[in-house]
C-alpha atoms as a PDB file:
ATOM      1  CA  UNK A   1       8.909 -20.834  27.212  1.00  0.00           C
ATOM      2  CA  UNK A   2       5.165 -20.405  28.457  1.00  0.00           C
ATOM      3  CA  UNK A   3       2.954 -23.535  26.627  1.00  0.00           C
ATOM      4  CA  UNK A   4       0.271 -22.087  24.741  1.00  0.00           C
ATOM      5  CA  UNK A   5      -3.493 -22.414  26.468  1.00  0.00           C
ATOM      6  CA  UNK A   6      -5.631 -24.983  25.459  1.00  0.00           C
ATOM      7  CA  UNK A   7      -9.282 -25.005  25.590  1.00  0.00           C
ATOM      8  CA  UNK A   8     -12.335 -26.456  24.816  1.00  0.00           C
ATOM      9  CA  UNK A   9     -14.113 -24.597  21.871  1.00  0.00           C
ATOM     10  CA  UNK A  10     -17.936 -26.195  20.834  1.00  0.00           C
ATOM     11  CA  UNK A  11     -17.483 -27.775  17.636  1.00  0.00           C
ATOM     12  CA  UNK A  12     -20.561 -25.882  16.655  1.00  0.00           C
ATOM     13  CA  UNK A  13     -18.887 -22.817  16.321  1.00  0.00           C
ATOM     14  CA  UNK A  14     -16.129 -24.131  14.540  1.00  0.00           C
ATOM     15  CA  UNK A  15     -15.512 -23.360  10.427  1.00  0.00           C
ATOM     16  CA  UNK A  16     -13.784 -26.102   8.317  1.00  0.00           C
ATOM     17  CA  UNK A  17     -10.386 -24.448   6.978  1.00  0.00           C
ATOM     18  CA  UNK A  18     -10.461 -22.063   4.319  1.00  0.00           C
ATOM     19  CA  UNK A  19      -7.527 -24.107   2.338  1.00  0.00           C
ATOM     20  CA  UNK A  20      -7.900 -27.788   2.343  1.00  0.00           C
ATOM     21  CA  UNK A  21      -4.627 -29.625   1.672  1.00  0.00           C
ATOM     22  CA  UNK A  22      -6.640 -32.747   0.746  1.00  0.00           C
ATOM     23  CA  UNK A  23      -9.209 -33.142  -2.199  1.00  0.00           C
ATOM     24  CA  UNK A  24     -10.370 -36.492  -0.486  1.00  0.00           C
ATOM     25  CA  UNK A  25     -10.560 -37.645   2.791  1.00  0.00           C
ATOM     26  CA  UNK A  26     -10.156 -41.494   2.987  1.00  0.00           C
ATOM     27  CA  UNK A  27     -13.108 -42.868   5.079  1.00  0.00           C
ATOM     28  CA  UNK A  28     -11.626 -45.424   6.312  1.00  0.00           C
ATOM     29  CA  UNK A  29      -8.514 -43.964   7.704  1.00  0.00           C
ATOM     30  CA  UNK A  30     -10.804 -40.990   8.876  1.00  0.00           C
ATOM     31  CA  UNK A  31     -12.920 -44.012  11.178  1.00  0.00           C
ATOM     32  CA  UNK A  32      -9.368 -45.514  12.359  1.00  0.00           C
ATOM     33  CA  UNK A  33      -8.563 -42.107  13.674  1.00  0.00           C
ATOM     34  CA  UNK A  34     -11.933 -41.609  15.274  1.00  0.00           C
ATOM     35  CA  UNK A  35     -11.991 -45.004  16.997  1.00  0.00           C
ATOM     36  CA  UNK A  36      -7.919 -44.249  18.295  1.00  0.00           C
ATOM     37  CA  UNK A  37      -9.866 -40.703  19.601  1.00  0.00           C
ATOM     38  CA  UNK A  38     -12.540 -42.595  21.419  1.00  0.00           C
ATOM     39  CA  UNK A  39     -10.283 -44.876  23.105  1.00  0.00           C
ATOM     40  CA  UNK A  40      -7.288 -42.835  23.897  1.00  0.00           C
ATOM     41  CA  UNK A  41      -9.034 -38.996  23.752  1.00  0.00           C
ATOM     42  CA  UNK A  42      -7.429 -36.102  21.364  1.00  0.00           C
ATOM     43  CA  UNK A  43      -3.396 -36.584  21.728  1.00  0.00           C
ATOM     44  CA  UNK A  44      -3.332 -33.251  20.193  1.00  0.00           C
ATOM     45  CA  UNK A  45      -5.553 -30.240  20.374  1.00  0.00           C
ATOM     46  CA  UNK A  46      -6.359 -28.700  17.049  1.00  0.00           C
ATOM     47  CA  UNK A  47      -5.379 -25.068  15.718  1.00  0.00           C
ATOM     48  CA  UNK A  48      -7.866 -22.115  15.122  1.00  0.00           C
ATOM     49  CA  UNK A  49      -8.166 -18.956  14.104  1.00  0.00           C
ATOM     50  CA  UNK A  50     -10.307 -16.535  16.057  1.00  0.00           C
ATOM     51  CA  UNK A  51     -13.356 -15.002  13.520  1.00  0.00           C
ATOM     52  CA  UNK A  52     -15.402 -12.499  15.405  1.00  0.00           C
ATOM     53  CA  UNK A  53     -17.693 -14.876  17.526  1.00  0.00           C
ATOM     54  CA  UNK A  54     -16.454 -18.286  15.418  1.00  0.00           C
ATOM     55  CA  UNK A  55     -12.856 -20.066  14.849  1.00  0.00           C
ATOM     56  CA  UNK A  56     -11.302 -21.312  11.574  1.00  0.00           C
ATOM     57  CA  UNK A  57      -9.765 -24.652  11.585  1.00  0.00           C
ATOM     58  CA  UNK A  58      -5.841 -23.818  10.955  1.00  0.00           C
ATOM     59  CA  UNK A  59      -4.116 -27.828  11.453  1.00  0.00           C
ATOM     60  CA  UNK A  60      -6.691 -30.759  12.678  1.00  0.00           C
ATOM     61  CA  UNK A  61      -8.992 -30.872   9.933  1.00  0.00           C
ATOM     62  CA  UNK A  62      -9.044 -34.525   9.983  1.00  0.00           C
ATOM     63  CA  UNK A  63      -9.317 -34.277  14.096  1.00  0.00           C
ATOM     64  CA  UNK A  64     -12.378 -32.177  14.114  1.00  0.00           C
ATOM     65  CA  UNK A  65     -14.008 -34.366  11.517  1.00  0.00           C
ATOM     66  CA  UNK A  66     -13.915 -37.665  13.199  1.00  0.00           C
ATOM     67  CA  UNK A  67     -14.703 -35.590  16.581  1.00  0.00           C
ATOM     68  CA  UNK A  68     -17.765 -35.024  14.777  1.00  0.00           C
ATOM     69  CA  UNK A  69     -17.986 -38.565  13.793  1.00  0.00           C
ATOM     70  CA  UNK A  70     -17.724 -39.122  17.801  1.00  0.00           C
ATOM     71  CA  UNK A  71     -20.960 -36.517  18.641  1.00  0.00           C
ATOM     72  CA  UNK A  72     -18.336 -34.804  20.311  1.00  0.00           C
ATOM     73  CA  UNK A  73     -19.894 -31.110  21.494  1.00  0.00           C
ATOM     74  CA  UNK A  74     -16.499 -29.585  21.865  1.00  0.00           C
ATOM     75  CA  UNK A  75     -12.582 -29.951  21.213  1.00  0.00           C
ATOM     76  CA  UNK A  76      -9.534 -28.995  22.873  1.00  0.00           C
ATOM     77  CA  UNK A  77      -8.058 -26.249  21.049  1.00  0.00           C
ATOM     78  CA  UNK A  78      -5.387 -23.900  20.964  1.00  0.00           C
ATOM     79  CA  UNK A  79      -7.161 -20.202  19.605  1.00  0.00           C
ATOM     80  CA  UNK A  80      -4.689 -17.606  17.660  1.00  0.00           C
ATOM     81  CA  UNK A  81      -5.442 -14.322  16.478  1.00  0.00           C
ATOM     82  CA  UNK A  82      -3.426 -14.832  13.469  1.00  0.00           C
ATOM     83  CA  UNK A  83      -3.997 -12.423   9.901  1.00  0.00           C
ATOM     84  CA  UNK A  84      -5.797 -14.579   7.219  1.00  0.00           C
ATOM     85  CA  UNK A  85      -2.817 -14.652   5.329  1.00  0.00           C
ATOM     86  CA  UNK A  86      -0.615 -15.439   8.653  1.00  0.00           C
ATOM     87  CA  UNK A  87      -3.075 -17.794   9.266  1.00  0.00           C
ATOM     88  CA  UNK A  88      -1.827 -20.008   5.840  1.00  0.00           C
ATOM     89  CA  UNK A  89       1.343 -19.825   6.249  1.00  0.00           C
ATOM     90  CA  UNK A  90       0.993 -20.964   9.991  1.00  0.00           C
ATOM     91  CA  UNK A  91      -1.293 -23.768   7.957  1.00  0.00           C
ATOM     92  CA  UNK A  92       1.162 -25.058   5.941  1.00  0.00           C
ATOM     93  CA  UNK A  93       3.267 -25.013   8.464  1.00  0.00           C
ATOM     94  CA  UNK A  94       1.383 -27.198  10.471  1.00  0.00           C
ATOM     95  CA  UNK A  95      -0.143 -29.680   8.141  1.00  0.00           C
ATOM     96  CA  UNK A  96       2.062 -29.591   4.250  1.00  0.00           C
ATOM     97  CA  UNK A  97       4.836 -31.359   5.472  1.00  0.00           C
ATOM     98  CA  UNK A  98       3.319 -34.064   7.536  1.00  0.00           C
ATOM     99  CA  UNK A  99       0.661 -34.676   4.143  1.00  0.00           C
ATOM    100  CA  UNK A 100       1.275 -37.407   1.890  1.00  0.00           C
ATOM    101  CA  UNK A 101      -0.212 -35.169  -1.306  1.00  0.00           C
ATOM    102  CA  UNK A 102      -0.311 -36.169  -4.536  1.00  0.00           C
ATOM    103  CA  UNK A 103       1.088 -33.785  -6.793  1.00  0.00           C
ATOM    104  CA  UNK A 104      -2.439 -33.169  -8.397  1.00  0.00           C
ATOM    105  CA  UNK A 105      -3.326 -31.917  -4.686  1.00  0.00           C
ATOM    106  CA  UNK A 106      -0.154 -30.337  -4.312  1.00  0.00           C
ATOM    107  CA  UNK A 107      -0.512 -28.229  -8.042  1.00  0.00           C
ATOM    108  CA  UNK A 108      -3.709 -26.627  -6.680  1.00  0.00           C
ATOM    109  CA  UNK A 109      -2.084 -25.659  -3.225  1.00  0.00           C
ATOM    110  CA  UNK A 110       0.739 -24.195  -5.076  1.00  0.00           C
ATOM    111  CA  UNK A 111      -1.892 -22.461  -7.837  1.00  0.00           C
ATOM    112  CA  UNK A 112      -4.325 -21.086  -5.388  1.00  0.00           C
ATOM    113  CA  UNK A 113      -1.158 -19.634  -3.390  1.00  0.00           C
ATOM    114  CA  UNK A 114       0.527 -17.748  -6.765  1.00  0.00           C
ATOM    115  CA  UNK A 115      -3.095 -17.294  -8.484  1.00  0.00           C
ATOM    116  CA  UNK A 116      -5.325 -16.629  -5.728  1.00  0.00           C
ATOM    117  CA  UNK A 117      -3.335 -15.116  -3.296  1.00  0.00           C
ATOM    118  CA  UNK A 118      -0.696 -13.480  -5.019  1.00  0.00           C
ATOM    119  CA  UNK A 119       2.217 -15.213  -3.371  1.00  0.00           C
ATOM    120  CA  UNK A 120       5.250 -14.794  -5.185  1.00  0.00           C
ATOM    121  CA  UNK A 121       7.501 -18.184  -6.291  1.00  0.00           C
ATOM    122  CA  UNK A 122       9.827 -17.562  -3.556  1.00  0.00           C
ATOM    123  CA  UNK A 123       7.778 -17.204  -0.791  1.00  0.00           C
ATOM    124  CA  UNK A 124       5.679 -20.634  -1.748  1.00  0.00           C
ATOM    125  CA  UNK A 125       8.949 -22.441  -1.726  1.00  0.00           C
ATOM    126  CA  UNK A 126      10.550 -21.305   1.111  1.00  0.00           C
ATOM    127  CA  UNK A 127       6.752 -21.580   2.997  1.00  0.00           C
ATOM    128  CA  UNK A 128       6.981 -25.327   2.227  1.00  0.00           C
ATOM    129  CA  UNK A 129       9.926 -25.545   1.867  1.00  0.00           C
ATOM    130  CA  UNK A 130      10.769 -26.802  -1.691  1.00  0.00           C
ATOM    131  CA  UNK A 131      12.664 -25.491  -4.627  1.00  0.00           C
ATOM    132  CA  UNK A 132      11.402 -22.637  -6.819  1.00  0.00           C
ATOM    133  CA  UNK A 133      11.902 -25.402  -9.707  1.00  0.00           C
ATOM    134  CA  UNK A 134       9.488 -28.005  -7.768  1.00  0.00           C
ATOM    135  CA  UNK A 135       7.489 -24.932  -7.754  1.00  0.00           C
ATOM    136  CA  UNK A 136       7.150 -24.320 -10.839  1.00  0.00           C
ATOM    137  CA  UNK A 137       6.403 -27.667 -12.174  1.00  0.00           C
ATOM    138  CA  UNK A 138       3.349 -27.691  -9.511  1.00  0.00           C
ATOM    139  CA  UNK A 139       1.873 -24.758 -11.527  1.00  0.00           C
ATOM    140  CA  UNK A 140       2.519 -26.589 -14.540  1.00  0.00           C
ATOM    141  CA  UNK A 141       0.808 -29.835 -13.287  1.00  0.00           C
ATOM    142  CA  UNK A 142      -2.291 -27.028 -12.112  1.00  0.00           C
ATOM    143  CA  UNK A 143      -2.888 -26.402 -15.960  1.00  0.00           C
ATOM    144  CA  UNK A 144      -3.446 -30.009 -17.086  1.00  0.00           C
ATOM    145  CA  UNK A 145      -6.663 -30.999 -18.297  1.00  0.00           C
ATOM    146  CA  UNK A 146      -9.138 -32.380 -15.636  1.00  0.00           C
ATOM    147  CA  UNK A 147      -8.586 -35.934 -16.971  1.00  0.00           C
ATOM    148  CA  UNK A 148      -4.879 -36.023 -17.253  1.00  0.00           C
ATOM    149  CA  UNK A 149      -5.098 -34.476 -13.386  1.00  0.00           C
ATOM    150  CA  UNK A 150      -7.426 -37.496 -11.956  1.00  0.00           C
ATOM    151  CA  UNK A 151      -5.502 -39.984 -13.709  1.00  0.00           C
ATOM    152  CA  UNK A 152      -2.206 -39.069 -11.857  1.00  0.00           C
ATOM    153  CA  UNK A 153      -3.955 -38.385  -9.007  1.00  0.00           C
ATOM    154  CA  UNK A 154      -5.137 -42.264  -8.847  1.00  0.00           C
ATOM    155  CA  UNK A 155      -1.790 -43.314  -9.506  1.00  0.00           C
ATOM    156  CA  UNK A 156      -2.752 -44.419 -13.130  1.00  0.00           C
ATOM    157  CA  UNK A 157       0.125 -42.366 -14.523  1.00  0.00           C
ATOM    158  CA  UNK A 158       2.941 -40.781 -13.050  1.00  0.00           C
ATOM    159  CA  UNK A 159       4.172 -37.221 -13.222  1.00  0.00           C
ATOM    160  CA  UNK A 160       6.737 -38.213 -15.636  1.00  0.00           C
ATOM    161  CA  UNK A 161       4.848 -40.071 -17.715  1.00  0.00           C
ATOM    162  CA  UNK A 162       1.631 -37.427 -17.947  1.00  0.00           C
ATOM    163  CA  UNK A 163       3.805 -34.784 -19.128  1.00  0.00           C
ATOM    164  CA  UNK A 164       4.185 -36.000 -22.861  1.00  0.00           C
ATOM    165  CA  UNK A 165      -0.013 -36.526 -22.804  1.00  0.00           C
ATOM    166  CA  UNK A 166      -0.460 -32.983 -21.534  1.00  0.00           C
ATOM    167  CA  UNK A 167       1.153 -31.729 -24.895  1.00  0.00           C
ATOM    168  CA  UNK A 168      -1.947 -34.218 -26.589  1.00  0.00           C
ATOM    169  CA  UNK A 169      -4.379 -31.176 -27.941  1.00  0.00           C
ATOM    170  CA  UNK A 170      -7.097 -33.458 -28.674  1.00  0.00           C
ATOM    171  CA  UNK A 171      -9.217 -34.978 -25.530  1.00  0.00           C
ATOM    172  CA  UNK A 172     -10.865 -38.044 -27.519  1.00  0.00           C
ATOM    173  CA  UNK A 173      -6.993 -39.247 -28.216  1.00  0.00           C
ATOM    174  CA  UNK A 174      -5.589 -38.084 -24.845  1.00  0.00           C
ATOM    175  CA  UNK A 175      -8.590 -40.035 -23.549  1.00  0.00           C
ATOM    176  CA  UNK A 176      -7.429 -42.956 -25.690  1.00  0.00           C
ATOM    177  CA  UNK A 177      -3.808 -42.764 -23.484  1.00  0.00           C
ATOM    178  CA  UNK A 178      -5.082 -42.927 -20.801  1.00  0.00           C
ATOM    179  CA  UNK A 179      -7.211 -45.717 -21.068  1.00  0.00           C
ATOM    180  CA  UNK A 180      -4.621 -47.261 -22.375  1.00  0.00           C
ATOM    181  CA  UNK A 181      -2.129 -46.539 -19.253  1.00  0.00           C
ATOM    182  CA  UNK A 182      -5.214 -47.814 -17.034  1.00  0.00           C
ATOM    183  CA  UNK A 183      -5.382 -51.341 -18.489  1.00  0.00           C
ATOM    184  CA  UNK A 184      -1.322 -51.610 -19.373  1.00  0.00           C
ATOM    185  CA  UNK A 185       0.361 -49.465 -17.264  1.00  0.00           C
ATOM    186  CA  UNK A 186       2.576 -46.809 -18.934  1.00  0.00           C
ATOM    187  CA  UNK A 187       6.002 -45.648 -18.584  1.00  0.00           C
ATOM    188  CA  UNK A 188       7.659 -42.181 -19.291  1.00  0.00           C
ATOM    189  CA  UNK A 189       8.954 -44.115 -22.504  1.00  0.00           C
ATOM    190  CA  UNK A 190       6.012 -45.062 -23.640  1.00  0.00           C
ATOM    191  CA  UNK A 191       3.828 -41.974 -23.221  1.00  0.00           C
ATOM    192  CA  UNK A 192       6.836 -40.055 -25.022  1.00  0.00           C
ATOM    193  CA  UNK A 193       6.226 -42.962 -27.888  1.00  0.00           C
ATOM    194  CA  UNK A 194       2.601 -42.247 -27.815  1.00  0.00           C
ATOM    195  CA  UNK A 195       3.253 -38.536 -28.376  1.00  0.00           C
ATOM    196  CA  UNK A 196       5.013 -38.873 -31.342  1.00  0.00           C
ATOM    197  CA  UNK A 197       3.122 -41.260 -33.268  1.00  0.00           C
ATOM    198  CA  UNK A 198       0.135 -38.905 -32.115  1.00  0.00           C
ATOM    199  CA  UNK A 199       1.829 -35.577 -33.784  1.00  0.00           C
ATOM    200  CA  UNK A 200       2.557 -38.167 -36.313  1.00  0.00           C
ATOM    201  CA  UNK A 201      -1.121 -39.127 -37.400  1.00  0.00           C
ATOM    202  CA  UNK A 202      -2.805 -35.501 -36.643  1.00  0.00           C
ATOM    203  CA  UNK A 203       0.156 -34.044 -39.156  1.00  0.00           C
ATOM    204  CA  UNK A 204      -1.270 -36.654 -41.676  1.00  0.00           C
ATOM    205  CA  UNK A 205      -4.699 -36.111 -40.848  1.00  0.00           C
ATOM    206  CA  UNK A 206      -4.063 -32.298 -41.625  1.00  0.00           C
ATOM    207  CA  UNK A 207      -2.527 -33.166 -45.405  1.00  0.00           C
ATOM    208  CA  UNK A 208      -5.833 -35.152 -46.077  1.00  0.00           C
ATOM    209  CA  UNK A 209      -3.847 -38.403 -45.912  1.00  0.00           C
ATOM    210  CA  UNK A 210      -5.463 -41.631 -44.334  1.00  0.00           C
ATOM    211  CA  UNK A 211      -3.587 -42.455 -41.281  1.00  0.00           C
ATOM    212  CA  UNK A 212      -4.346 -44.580 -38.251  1.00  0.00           C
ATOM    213  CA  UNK A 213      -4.033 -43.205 -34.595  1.00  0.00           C
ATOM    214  CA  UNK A 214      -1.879 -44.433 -31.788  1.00  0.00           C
ATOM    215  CA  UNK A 215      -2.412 -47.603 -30.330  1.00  0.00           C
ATOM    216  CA  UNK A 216      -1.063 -49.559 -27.533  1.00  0.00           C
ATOM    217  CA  UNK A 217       0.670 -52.279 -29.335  1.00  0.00           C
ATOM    218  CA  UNK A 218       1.906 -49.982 -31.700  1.00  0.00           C
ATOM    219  CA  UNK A 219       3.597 -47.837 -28.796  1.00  0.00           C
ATOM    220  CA  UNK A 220       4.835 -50.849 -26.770  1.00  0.00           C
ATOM    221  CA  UNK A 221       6.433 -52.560 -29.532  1.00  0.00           C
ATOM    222  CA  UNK A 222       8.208 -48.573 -30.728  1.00  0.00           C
ATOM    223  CA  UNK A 223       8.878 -47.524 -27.623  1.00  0.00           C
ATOM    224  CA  UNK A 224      12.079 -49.816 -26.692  1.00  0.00           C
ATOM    225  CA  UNK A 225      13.793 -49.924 -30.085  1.00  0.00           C
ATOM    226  CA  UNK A 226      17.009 -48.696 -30.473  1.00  0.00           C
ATOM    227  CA  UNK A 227      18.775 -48.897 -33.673  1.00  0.00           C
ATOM    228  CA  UNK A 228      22.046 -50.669 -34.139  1.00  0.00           C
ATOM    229  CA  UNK A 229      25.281 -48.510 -33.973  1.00  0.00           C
ATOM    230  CA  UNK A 230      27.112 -51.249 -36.433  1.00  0.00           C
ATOM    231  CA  UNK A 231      24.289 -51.989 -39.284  1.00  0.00           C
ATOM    232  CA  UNK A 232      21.447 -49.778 -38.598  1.00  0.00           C
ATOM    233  CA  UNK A 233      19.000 -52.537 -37.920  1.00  0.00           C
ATOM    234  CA  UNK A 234      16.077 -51.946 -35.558  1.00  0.00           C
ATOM    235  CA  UNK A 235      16.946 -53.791 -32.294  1.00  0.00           C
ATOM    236  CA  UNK A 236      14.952 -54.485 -28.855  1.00  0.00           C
ATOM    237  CA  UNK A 237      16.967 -52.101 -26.034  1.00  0.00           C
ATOM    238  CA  UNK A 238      16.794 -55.565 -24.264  1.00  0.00           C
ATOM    239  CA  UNK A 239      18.875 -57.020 -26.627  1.00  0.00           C
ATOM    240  CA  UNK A 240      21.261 -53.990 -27.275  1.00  0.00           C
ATOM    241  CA  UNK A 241      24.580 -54.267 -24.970  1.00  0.00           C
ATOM    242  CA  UNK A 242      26.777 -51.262 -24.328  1.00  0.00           C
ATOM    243  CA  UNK A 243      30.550 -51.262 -24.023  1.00  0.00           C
ATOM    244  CA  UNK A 244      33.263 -49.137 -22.845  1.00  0.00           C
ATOM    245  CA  UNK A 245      36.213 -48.339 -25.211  1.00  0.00           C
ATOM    246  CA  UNK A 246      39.053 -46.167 -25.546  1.00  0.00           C
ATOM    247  CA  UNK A 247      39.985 -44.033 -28.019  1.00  0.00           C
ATOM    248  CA  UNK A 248      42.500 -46.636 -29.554  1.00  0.00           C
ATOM    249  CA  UNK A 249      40.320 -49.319 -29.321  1.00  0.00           C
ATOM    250  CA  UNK A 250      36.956 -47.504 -31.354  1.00  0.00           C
ATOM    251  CA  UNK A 251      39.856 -46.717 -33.847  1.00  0.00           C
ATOM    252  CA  UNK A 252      40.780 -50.122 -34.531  1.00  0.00           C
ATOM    253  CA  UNK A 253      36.977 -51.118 -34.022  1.00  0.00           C
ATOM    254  CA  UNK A 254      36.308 -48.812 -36.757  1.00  0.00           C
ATOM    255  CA  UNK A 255      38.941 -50.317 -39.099  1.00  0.00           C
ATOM    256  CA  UNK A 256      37.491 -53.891 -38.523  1.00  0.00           C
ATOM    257  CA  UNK A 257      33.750 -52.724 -39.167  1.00  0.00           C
ATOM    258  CA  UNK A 258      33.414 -50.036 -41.838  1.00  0.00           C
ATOM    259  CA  UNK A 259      29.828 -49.505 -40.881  1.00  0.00           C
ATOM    260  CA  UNK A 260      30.722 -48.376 -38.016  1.00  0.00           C
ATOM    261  CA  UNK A 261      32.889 -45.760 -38.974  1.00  0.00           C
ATOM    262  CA  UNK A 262      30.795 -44.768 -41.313  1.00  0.00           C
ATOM    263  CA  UNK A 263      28.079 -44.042 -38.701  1.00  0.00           C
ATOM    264  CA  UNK A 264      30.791 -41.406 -37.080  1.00  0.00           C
END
């Protein structure tokens, strides 16, 4: 198979890509890579796209920035003649799976792909080669508010625990959430918790009542207790123990403790 040609293209006449992966470049990993580049030269020549008498950076962002970095005046690069759209899937290709992405980078790949350039589900998952489902929760993720988005996207929540606070209407008390997840940390659990004491409060808010909104001790103490299958008492899920029984067994369990048959 013949190797593809490699030459050296002035950085000058080089575009940065049309579809960024990244919303952030880390400076410090970008000056690592420029330093490895200035010692060892460019292990691997970046991809462009031919456009009319300039080139569009397909895979080697990163490459061509800290070349730039170097007052390098041109790159080794392999040239394709590639379609625009092509030219993104050959992209992806290239760069999605080698990308540690968050999934608030990941949402807007996957929305500018279905929104922007009509790419239907299937194509964007078999392209990078996820599910249709993973898919579809990255469009989800797309629509969240901008603060929900930049808190998962500095690790202050998760995915699992945003997704109760994205059904949080009101920004002020979303905001309140999230603050709170930034100084305590928040599980799936507890967001959930914080939800429902939320829907709770704006319900009594809306009869005219006097109610007080969620707060974080509130949610931390509600959010692991379970209630007692033998008396009904409030209990800590730390303190709760589970136990396997046959059928015989819950029968005669149920004749020692009528609470507990009563409780079905």
């Amino acid at each position: 198979m013949k190797s593809p040609r490699v030459s050296n293209v002035p950085l000058e006449r080089i575009a940065e890509p049309s579809l960024s992966l990244r919303q952030e470049i880390d400076p410090e990993a970008l000056a690592e890579l420029a330093q490895s580049m200035a010692h060892l030269g460019l292990l691997q020549p970046i991809l462009l796209r031919r456009e009319a008498d300039s080139y569009r950076i397909i895979a080697g962002h990163r490459r061509y920035l800290a070349a730039r970095q170097l007052g390098w005046a041109t790159i080794p690069s392999i040239v394709t003649d590639a379609d625009p759209n092509d030219a993104i899937a050959l992209s992806l290709h290239e760069n999605s799976l080698r990308e540690d992405l968050s999934p608030i980078e990941e949402a807007g790949l996957v929305d500018y792909l279905h929104d922007d350039l009509g790419w239907p589900l299937e194509r964007i998952a078999a392209t990078l080669r996820r599910s249709e489902s993973w898919v579809r929760e990255r469009l989800r993720i797309a629509s969240w508010p901008p603060d929900l988005a930049r808190a998962v996207h500095d690790r202050v929540l998760s995915v699992a625990a945003a997704e109760p606070l994205a059904e949080i209407d009101d920004p002020e008390h979303r905001h309140r959430a999230i603050d709170a997840a930034r100084t305590h940390g928040m599980t799936r659990q507890h967001a959930m918790e914080w939800l429902r004491q939320y829907r709770q409060y704006a319900a009594a808010v809306g009869r005219g009542e006097d109610a007080r909104p969620p707060a974080w001790d509130d949610v931390q103490r509600a959010a692991y207790v379970t209630r007692c299958d033998t008396c009904g008492q409030e209990t800590h899920v730390d303190s709760a123990r589970l136990i396997r029984v046959c059928h015989r067994c819950l029968q005669a369990l149920a004749h020692a403790v009528p609470e507990l048959a009563a409780r079905g």
